[in-house]
N, C-alpha and C. Protein backbone atom coordinates (compact mmCIF):
# COMPACT_ATOMS: atom_id res chain seq x y z
N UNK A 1 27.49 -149.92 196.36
CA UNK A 1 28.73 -150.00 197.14
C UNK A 1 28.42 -149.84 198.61
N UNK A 2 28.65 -151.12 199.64
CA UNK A 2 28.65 -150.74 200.70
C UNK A 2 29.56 -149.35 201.54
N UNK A 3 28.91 -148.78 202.35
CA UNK A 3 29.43 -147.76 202.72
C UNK A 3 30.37 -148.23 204.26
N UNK A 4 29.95 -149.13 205.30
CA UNK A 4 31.01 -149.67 206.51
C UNK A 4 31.37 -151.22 205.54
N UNK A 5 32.55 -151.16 206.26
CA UNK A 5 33.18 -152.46 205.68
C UNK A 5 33.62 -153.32 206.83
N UNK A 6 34.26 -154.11 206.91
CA UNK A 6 35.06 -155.01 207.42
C UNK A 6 36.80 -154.47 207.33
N UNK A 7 36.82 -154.85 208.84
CA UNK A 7 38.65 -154.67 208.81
C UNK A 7 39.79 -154.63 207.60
N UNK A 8 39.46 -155.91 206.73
CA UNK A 8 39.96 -156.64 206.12
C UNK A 8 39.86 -156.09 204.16
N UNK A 9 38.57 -155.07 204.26
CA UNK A 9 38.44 -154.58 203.36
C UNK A 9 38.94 -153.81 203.44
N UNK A 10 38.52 -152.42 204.25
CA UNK A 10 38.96 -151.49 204.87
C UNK A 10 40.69 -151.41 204.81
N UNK A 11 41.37 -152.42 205.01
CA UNK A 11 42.90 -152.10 205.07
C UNK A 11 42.87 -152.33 203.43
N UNK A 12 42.76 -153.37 202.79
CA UNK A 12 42.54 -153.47 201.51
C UNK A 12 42.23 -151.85 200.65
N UNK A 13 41.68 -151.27 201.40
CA UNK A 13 41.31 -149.84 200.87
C UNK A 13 42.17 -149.40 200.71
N UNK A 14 43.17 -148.87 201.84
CA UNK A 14 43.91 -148.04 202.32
C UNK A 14 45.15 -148.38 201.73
N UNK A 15 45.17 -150.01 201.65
CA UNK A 15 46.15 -150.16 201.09
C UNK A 15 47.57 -150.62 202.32
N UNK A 16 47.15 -151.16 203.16
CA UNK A 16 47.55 -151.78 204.27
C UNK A 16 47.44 -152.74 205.28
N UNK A 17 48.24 -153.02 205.95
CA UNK A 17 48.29 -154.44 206.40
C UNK A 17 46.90 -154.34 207.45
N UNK A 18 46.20 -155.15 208.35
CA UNK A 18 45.03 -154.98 208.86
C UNK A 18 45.99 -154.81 210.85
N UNK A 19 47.33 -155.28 210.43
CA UNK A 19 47.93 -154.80 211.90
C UNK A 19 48.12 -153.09 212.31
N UNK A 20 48.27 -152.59 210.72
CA UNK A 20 48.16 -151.20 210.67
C UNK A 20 47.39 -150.49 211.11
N UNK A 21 45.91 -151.17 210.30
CA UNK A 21 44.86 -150.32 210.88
C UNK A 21 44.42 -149.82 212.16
N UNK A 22 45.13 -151.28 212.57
CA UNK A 22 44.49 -151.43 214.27
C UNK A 22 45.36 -150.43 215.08
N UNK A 23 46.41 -150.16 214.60
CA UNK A 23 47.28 -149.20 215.52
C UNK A 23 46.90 -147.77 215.33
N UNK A 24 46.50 -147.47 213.72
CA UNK A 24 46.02 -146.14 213.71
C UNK A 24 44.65 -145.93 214.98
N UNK A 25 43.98 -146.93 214.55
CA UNK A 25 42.65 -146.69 215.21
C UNK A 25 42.94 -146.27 217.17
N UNK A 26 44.40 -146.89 217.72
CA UNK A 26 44.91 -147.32 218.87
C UNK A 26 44.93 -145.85 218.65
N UNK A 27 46.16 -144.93 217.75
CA UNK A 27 46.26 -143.52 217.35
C UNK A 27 45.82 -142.67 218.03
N UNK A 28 44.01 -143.12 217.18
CA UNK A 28 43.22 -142.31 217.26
C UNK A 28 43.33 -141.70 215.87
N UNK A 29 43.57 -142.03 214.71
CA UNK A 29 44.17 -141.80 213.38
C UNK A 29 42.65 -141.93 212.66
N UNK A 30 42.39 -142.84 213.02
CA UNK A 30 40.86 -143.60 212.48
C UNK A 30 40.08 -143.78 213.16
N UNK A 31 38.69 -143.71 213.48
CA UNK A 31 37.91 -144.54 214.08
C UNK A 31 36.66 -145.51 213.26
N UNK A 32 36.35 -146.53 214.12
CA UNK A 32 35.73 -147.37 213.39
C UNK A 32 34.14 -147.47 214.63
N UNK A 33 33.72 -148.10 213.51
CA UNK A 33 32.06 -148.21 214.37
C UNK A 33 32.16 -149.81 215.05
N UNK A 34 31.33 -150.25 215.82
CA UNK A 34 31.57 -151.63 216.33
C UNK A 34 29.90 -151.91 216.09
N UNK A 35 29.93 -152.82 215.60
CA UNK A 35 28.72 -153.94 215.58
C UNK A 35 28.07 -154.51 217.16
N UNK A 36 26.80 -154.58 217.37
CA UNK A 36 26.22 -155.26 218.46
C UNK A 36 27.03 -156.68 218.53
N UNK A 37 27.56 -157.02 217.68
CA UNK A 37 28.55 -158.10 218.04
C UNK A 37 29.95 -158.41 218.68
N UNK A 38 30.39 -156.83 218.40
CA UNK A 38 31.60 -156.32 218.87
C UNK A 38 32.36 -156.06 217.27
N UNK A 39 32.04 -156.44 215.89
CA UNK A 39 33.09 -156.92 215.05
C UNK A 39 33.21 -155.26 214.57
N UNK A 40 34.36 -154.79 214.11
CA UNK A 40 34.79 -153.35 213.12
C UNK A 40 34.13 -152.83 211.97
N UNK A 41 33.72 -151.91 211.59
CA UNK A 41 33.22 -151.99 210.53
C UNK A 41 33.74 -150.16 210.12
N UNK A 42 34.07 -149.88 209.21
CA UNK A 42 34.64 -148.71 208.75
C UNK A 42 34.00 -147.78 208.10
N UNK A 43 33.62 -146.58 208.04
CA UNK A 43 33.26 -145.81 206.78
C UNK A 43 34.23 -145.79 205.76
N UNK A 44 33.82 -146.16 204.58
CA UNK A 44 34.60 -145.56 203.34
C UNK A 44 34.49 -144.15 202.95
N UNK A 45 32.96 -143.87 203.26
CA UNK A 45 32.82 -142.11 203.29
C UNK A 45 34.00 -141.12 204.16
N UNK A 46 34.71 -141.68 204.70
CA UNK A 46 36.09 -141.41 205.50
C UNK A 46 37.11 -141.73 205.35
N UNK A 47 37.39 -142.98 204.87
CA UNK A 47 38.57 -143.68 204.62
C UNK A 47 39.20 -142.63 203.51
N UNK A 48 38.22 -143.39 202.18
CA UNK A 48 38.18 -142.77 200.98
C UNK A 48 36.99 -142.07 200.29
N UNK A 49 37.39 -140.57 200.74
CA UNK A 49 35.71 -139.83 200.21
C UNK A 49 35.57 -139.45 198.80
N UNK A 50 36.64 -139.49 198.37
CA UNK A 50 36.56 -139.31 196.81
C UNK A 50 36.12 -140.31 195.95
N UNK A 51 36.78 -141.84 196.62
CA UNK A 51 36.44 -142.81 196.00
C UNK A 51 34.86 -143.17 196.50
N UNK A 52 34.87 -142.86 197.96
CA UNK A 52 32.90 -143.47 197.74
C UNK A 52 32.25 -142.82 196.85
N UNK A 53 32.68 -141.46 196.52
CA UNK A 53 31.77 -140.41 196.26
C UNK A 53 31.15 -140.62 195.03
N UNK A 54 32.75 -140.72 193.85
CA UNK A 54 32.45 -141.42 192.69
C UNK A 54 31.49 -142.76 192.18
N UNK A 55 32.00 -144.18 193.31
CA UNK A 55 31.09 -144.59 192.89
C UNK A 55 30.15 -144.59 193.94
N UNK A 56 29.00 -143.75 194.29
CA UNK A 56 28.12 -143.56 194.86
C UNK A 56 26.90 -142.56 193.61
N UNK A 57 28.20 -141.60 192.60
CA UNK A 57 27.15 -141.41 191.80
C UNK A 57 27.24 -141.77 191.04
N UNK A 58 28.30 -142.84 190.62
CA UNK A 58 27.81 -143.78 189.80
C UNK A 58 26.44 -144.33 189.20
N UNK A 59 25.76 -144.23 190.56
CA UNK A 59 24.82 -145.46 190.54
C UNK A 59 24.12 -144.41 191.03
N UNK A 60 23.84 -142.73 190.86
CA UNK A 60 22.49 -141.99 190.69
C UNK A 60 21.91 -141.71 189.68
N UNK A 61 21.01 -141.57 190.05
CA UNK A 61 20.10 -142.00 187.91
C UNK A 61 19.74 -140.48 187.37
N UNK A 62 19.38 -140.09 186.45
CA UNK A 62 19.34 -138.53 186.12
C UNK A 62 17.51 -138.76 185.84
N UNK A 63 17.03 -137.66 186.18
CA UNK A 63 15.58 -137.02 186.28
C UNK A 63 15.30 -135.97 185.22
N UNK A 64 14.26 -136.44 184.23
CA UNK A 64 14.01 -134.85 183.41
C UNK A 64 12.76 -134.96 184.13
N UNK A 65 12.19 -133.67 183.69
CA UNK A 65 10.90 -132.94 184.57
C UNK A 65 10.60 -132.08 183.62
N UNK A 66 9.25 -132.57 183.48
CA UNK A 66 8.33 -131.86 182.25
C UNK A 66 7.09 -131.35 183.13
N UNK A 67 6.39 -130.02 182.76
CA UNK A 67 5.17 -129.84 183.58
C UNK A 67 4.55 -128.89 182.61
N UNK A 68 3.36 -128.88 182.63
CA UNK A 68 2.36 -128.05 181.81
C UNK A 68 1.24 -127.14 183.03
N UNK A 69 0.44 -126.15 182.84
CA UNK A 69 -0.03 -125.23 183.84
C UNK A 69 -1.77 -126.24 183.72
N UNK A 70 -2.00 -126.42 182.05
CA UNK A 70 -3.78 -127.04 182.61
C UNK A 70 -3.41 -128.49 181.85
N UNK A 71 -4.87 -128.70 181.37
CA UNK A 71 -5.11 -129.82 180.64
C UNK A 71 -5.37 -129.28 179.04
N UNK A 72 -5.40 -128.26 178.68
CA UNK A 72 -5.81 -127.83 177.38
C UNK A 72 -4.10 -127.58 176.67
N UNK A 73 -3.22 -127.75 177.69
CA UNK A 73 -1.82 -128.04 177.17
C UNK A 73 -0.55 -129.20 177.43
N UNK A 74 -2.13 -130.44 177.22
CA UNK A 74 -1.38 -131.77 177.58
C UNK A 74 -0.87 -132.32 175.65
N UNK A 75 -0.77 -131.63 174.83
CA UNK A 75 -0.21 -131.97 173.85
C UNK A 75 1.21 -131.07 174.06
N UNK A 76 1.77 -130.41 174.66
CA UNK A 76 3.08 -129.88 174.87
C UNK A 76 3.70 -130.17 176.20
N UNK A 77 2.88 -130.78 176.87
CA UNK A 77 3.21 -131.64 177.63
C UNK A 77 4.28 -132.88 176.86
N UNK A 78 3.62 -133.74 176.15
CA UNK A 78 4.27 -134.49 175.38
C UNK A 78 4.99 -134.20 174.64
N UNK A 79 5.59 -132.93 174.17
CA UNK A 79 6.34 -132.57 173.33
C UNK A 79 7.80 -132.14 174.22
N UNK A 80 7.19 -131.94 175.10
CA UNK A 80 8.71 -131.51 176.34
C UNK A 80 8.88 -132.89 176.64
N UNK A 81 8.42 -134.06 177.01
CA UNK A 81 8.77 -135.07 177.34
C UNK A 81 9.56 -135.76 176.24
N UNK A 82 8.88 -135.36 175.39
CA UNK A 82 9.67 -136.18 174.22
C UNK A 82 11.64 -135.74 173.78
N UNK A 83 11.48 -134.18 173.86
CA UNK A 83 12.34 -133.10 173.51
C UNK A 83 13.44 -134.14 175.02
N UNK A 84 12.40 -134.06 176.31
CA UNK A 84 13.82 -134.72 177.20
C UNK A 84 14.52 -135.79 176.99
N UNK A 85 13.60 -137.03 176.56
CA UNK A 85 13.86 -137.99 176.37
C UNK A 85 14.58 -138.41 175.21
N UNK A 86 14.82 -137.83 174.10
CA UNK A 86 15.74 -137.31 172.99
C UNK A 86 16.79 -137.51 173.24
N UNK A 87 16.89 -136.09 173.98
CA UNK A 87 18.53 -135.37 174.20
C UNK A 87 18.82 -136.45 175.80
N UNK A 88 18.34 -136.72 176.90
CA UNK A 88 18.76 -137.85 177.62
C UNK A 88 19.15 -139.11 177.10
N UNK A 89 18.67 -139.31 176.41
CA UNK A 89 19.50 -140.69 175.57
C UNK A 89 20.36 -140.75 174.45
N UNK A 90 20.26 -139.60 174.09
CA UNK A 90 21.54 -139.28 173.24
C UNK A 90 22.84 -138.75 173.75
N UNK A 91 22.90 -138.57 175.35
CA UNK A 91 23.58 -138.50 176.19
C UNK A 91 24.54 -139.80 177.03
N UNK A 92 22.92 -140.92 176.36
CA UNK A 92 23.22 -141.97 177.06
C UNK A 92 23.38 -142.17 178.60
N UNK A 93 22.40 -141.00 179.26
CA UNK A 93 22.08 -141.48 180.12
C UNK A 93 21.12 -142.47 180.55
N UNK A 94 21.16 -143.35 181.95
CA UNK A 94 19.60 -143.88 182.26
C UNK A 94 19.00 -142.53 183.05
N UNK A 95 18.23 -142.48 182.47
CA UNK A 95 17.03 -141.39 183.19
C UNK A 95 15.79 -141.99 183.38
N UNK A 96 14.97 -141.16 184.01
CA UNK A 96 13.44 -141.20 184.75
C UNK A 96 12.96 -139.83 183.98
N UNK A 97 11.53 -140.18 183.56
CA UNK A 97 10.78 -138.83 183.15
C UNK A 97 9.78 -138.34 183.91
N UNK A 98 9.76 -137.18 184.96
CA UNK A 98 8.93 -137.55 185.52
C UNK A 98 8.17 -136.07 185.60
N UNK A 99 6.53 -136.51 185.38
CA UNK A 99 5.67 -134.70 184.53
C UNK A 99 4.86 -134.52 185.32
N UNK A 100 4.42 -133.00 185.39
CA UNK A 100 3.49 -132.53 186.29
C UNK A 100 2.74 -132.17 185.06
N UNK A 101 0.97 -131.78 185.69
CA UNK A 101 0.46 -130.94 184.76
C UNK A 101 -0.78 -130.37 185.95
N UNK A 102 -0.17 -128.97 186.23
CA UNK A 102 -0.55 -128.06 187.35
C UNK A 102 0.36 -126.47 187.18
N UNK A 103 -0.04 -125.52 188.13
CA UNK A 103 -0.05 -124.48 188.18
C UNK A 103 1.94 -124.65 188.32
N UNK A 104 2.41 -123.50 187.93
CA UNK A 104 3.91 -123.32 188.80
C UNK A 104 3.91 -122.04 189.27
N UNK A 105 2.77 -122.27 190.49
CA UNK A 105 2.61 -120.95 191.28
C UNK A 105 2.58 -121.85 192.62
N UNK A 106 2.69 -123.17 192.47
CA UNK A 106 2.88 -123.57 194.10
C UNK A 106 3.47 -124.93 193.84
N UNK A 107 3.94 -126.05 195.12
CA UNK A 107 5.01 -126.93 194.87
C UNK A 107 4.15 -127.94 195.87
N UNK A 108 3.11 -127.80 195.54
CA UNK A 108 2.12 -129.14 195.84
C UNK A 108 1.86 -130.24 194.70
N UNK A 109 2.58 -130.15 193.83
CA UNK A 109 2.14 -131.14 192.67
C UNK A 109 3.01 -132.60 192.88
N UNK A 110 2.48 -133.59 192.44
CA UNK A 110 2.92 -135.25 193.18
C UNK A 110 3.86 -135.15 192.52
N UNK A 111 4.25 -135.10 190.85
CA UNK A 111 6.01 -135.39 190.60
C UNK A 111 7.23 -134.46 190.87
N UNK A 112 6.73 -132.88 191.89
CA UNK A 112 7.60 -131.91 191.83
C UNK A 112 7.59 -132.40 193.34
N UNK A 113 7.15 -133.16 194.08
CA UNK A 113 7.20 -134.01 195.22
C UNK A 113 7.96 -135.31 195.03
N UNK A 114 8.05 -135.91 194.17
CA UNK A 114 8.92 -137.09 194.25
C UNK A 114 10.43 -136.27 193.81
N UNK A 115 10.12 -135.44 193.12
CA UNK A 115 11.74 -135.00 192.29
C UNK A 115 12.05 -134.64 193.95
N UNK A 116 11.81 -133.93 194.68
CA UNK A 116 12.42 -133.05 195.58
C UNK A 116 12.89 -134.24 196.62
N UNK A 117 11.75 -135.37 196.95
CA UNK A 117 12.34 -136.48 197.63
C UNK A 117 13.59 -136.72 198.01
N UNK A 118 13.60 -137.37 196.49
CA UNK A 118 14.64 -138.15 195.77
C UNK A 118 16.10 -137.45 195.94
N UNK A 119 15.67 -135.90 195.47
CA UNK A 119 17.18 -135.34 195.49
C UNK A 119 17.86 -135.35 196.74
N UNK A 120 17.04 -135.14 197.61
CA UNK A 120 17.21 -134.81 199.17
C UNK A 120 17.75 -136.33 199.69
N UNK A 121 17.20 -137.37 199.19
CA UNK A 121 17.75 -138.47 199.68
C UNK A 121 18.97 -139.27 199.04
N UNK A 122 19.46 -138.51 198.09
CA UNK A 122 20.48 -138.74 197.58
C UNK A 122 21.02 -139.44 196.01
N UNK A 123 19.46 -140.16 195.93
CA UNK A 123 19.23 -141.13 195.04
C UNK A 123 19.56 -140.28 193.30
N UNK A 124 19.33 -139.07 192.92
CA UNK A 124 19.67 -138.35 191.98
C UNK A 124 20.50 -137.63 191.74
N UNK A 125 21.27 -137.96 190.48
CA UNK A 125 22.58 -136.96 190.34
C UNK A 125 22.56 -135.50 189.20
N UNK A 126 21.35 -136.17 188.44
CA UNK A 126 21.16 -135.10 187.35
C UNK A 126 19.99 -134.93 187.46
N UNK A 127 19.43 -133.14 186.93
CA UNK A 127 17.80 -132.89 187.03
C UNK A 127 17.98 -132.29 185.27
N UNK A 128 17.30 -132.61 184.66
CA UNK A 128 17.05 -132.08 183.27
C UNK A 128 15.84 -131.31 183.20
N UNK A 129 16.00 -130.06 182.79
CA UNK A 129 14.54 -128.99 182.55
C UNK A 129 14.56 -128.79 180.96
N UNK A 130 13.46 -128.43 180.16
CA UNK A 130 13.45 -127.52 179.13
C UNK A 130 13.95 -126.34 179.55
N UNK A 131 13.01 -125.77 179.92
CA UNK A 131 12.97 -124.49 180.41
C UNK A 131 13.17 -124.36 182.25
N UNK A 132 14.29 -122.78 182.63
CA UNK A 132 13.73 -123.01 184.06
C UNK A 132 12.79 -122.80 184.53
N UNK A 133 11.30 -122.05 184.12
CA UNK A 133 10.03 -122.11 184.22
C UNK A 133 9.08 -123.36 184.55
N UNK A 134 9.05 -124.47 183.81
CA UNK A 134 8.94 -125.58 183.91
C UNK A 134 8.88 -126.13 185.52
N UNK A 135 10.15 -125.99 185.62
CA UNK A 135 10.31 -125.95 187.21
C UNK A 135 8.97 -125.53 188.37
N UNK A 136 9.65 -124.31 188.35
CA UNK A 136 8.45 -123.30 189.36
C UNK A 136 8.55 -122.03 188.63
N UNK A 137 7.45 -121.41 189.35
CA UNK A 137 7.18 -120.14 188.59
C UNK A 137 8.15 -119.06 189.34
N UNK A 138 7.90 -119.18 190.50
CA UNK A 138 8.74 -118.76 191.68
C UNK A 138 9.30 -120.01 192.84
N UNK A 139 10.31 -120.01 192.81
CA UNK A 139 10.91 -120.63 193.56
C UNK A 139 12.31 -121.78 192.87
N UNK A 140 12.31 -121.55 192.02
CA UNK A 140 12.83 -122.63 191.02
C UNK A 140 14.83 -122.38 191.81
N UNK A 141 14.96 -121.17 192.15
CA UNK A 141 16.27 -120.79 192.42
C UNK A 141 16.17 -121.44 194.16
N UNK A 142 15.54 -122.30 194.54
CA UNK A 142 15.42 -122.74 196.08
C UNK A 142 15.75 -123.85 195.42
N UNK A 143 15.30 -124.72 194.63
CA UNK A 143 15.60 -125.80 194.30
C UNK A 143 16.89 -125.92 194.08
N UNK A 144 17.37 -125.43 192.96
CA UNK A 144 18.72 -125.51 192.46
C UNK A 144 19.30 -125.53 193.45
N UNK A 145 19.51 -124.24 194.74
CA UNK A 145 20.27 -124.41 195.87
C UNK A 145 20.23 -125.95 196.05
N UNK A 146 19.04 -126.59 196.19
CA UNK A 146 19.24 -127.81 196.83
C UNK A 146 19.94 -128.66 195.88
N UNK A 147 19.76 -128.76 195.34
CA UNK A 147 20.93 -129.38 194.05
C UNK A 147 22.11 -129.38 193.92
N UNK A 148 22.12 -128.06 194.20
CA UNK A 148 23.61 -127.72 194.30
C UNK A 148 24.53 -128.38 195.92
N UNK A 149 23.51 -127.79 196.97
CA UNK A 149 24.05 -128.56 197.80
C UNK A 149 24.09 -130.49 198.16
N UNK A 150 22.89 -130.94 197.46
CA UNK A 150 23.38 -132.11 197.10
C UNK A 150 24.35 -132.97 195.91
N UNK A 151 24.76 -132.01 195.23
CA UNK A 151 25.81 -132.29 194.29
C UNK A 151 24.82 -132.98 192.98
N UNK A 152 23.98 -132.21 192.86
CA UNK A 152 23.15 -132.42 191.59
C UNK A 152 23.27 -131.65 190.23
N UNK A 153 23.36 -132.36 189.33
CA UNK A 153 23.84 -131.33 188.26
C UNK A 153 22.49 -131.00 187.63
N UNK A 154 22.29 -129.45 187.29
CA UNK A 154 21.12 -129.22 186.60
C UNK A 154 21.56 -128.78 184.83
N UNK A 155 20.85 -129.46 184.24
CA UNK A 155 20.78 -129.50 182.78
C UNK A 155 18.92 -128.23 182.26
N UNK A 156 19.67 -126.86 182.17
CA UNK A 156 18.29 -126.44 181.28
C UNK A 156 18.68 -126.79 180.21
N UNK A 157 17.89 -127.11 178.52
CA UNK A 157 17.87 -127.50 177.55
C UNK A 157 17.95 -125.41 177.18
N UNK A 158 17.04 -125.03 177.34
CA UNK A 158 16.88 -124.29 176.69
C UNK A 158 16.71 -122.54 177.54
N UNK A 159 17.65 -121.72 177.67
CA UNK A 159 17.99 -120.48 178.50
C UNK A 159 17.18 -119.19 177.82
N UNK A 160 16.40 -119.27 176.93
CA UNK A 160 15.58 -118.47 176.58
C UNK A 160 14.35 -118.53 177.06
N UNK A 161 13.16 -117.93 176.25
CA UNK A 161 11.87 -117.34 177.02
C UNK A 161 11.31 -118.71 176.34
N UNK A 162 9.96 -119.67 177.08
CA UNK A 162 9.33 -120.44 177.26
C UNK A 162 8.70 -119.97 176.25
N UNK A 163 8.14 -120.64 175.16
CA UNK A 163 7.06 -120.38 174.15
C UNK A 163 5.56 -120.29 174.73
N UNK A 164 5.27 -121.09 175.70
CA UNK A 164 3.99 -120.85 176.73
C UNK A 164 4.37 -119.72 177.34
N UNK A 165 5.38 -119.04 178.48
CA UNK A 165 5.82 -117.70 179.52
C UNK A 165 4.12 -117.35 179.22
N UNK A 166 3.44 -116.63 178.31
CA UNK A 166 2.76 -115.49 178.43
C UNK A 166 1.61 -116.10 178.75
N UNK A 167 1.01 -117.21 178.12
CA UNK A 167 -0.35 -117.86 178.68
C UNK A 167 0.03 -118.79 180.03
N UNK A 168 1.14 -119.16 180.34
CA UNK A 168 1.31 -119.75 181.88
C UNK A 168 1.51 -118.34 183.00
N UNK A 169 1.84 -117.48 182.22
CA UNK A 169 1.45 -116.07 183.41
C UNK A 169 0.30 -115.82 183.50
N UNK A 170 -0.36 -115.77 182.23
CA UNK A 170 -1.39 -114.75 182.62
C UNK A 170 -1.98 -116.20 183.79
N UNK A 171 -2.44 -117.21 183.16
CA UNK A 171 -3.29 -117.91 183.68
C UNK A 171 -2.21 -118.07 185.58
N UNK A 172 -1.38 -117.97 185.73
CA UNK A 172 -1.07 -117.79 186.96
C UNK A 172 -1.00 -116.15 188.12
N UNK A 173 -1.60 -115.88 186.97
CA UNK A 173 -1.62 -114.15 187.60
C UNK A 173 -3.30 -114.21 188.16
N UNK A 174 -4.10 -114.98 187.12
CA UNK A 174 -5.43 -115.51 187.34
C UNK A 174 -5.75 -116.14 188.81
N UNK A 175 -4.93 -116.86 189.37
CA UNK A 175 -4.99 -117.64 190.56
C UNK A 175 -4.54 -117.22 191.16
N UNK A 176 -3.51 -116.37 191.51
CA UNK A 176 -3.06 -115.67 192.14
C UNK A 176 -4.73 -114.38 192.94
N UNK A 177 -4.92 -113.24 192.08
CA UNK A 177 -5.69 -112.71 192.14
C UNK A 177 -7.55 -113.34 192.25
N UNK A 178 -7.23 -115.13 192.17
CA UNK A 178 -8.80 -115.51 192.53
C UNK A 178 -8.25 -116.41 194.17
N UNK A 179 -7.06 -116.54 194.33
CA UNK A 179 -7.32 -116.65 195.76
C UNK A 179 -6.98 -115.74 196.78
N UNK A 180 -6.22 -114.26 196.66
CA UNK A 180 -6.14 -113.24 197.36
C UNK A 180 -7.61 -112.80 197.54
N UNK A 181 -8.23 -112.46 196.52
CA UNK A 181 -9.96 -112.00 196.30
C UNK A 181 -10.93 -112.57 197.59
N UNK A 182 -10.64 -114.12 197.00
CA UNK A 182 -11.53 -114.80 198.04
C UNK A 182 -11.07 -115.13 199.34
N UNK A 183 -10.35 -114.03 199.48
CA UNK A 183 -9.77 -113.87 200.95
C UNK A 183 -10.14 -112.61 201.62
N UNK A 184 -9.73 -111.80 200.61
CA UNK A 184 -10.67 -110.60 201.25
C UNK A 184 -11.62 -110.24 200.92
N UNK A 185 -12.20 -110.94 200.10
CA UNK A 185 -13.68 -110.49 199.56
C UNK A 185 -15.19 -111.48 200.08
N UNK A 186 -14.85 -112.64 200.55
CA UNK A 186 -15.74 -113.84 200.57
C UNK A 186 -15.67 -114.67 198.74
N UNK A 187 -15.67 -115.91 198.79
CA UNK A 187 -15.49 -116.68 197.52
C UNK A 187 -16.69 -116.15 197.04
N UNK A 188 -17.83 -115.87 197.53
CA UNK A 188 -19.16 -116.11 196.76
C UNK A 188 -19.20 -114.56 196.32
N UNK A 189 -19.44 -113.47 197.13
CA UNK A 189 -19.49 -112.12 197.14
C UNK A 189 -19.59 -111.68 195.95
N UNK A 190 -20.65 -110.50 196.08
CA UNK A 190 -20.81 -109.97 194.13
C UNK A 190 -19.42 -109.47 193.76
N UNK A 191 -18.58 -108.63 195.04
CA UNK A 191 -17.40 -107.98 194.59
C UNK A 191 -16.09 -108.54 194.58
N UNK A 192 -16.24 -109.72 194.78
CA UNK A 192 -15.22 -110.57 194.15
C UNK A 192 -15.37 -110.93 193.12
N UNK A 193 -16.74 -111.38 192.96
CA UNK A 193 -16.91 -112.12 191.46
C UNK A 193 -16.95 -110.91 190.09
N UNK A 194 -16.88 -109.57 190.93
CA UNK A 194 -16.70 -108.90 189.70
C UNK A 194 -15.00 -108.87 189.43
N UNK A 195 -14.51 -108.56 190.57
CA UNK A 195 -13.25 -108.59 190.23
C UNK A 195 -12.27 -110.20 189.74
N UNK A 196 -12.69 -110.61 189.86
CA UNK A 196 -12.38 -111.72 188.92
C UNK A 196 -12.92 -111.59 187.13
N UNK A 197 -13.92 -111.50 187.16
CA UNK A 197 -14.29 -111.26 185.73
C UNK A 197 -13.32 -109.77 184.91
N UNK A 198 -13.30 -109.40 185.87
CA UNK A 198 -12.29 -107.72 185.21
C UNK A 198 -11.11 -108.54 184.37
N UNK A 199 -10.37 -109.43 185.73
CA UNK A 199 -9.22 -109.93 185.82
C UNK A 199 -9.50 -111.07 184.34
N UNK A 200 -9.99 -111.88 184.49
CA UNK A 200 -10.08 -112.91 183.11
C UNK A 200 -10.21 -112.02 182.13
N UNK A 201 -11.21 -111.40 182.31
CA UNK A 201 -11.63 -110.19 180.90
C UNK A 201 -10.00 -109.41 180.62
N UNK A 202 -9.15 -108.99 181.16
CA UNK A 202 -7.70 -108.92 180.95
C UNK A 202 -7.07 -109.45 180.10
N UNK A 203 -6.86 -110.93 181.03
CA UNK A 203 -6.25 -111.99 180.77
C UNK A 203 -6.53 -112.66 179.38
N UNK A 204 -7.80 -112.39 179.10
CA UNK A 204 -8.24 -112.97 177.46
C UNK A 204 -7.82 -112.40 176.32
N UNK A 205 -7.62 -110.33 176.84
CA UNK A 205 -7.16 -109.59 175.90
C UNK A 205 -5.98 -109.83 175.52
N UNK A 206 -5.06 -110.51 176.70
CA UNK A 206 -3.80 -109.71 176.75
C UNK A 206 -3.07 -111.14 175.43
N UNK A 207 -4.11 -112.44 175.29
CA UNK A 207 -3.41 -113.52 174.81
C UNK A 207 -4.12 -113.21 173.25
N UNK A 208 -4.75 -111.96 172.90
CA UNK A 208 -5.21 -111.81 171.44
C UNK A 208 -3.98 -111.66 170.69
């Protein structure tokens, strides 16, 4: 849906003669934009904001977002994609699936970069999660804001605890504590590298 129109539409909108318009605009009731040509051209985002609005998300497409922490959990990877793609089309929405498989201890990953794009540019109306974890580990409640302020609806599937939570912590508590280390310790240093081994040696118990 074009968003400036023509005079002629524009009164058509409103629902009035195009001698009308011209007097509101005289008003000061309306204003209109002018073309390098001189010709009128209107926002409908003004005219009628309810009606652009509608069909504007008409025509935004809905996003599920699947992400896994390594590669030794790219078979549940596919199982969240699948679980979205399910319940999205049994919704009958058109959707996009779009998966990370990286840490959710930071928001450098390429499809948690296109999702954020997209929302920001308007193009998405729905975000579908399994889980809100999935998301980010921290930060997941920054997003939503943005969602929310772009009028995005968020769909979690599922408001309970992540069947991964305990091995996507530990292993993010892991990175956490191997890049603080090699900050204050030197990467190579014997006393980092012990304290990392403490830390995995933990981390191995804690998933018995």
């Amino acid at each position: 849906m074009e968003r400036f129109v023509s005079i002629g539409e524009a009164a058509k909108v409103l629902g009035v003669s195009i001698t009308t318009l011209r007097r509101w605009e005289a008003e000061g009731r309306l204003v209109a934009e002018h073309t390098p040509g001189g010709h009128r051209r209107y926002d409908l985002a003004k005219l009628r904001p309810e009606q652009f609005r509608a069909a504007q998300d008409a025509t935004r497409k809905t996003i599920a977002y699947a992400r896994v922490s390594s590669h030794d959990q790219k078979d549940d990877l596919e199982r969240q994609k699948q679980v979205l793609e399910l319940y999205c089309s049994r919704q009958g929405w058109t959707f996009e699936v779009v998966a990370d498989l990286g840490s959710g201890m930071h928001d450098h990953k390429k499809g948690l970069k296109k999702l954020l794009s997209q929302i920001i540019d308007g193009s998405v109306g729905r975000l579908v999660i399994s889980h809100k974890d999935r998301l980010l580990r921290f930060g997941a409640e920054l997003v939503f804001a943005i969602c929310e302020a772009k009028n995005v609806e968020v769909v979690i599937l599922n408001q309970g605890e992540d069947t991964t939570f305990e091995e996507d912590l530990a292993k993010d508590v892991l990175e956490i504590v191997t890049v603080f280390s090699a900050r204050l310790y030197g990467a190579r240093s014997h006393k980092n590298q012990k304290l990392l081994d403490a830390v995995k040696k933990a981390v191995e118990d804690s998933q018995c």
